[in-house]
Protein backbone atom coordinates (compact mmCIF):
# COMPACT_ATOMS: atom_id res chain seq x y z
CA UNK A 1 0.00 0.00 0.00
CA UNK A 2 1.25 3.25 -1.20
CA UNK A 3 0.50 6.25 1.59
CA UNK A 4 -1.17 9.30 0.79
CA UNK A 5 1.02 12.57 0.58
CA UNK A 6 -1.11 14.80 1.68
CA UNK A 7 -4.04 12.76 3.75
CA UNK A 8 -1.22 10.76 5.20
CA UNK A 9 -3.64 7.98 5.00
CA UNK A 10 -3.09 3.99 3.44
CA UNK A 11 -4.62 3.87 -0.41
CA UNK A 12 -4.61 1.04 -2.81
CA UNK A 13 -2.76 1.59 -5.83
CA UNK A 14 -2.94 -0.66 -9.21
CA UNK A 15 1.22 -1.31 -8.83
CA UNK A 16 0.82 -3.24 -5.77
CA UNK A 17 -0.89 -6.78 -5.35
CA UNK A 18 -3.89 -7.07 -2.57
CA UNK A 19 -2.78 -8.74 0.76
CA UNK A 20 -4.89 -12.07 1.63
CA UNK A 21 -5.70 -11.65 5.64
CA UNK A 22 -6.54 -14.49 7.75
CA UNK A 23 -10.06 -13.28 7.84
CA UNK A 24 -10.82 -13.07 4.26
CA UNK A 25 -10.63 -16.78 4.47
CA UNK A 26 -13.25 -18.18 6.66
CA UNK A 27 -14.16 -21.68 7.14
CA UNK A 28 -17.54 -22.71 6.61
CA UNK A 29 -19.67 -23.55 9.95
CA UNK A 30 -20.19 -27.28 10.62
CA UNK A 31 -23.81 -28.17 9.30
CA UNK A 32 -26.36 -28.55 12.86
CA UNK A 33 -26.71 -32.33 13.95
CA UNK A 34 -30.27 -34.04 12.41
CA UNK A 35 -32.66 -35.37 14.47
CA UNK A 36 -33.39 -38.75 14.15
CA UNK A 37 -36.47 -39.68 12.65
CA UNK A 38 -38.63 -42.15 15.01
CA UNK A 39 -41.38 -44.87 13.27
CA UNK A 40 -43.67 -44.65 15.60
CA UNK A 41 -46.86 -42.39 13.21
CA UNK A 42 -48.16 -41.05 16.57
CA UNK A 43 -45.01 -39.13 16.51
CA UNK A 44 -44.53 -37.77 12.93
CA UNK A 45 -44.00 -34.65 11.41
CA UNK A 46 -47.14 -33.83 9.83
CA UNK A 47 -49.24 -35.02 13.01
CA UNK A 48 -52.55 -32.39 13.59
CA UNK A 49 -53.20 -30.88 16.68
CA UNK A 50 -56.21 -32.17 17.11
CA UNK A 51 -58.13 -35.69 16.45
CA UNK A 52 -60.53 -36.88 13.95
CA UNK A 53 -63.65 -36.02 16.39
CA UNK A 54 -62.77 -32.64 17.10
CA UNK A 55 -62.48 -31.76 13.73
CA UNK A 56 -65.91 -33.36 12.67
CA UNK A 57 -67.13 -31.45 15.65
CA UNK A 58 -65.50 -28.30 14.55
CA UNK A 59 -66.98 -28.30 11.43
CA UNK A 60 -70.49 -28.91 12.57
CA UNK A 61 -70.20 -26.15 14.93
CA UNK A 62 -69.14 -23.72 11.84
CA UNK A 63 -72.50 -25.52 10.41
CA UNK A 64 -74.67 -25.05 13.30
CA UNK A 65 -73.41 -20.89 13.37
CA UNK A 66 -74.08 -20.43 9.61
CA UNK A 67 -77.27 -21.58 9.82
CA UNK A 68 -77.79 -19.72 12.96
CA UNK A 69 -76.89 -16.12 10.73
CA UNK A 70 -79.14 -18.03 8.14
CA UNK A 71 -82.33 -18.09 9.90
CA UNK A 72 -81.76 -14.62 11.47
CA UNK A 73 -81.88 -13.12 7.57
CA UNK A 74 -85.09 -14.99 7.46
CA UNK A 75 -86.52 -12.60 9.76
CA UNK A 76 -89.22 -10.34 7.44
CA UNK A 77 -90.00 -8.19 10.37
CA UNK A 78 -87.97 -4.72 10.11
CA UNK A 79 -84.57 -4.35 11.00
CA UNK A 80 -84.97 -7.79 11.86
CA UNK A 81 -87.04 -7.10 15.26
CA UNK A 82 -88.99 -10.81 15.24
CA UNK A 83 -89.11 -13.98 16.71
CA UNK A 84 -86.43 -15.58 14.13
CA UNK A 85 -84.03 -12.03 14.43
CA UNK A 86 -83.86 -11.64 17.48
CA UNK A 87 -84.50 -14.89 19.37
CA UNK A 88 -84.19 -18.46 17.42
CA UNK A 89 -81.25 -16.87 15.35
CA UNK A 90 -78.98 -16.19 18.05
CA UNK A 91 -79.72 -19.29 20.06
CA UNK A 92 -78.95 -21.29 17.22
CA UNK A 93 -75.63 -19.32 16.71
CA UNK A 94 -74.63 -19.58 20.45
CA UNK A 95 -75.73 -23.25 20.56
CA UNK A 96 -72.99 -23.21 17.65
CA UNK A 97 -69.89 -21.74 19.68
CA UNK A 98 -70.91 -24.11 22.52
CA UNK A 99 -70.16 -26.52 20.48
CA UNK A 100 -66.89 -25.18 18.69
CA UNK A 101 -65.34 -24.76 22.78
CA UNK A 102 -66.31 -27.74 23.10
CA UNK A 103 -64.76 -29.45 20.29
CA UNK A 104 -61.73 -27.69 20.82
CA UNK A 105 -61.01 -28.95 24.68
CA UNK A 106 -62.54 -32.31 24.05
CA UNK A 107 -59.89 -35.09 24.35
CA UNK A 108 -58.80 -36.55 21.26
CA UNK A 109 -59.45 -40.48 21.54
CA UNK A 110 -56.01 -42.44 20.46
């Protein structure tokens, strides 16, 4: 490296070769151990959260609260002010989150 006359600083002229440091050569990191994959299917991967059951259960309560927003647009009373608006819609609906909390902390059966 050539110094600068009047910075008085290092520069890098085309004359002179660049200088390999120790740390322009790293050594690649040593690739994380692999965990070992287990047969037992109880165990794998791609296992769901939740069983068979719940899911069936899950998707009848989605059922149960559609029809529940169903019935209250039945309602031909204004603003929706009758018996299926504004009291066998939202039962049905509720009935349908009962059911969803309860599908969710049911016990899958193995």
């Amino acid at each position: 490296m050539a110094k600068d006359k009047q910075a008085g600083s290092a520069t890098l002229t085309r004359d002179e070769p660049v200088k390999k440091t120790a740390a322009a050569s790293v050594v690649a990191p040593k690739p994380a151990p692999t965990r070992s994959v287990t047969s037992d299917p109880s165990r794998s991967a791609a296992a769901l959260p939740f069983g068979r059951q719940n899911y069936t259960l899950m998707l009848a309560g989605i059922g149960i609260i559609l029809a529940g927003f169903f019935i209250m647009s039945l309602d031909k009373e204004e603003f929706g002010f009758g018996f299926l608006g504004l009291t066998l819609g939202p039962i049905v609906v509720m009935g349908g989150f009962v059911l969803e909390f309860f599908a969710i902390l049911a016990r899958p059966k193995a």
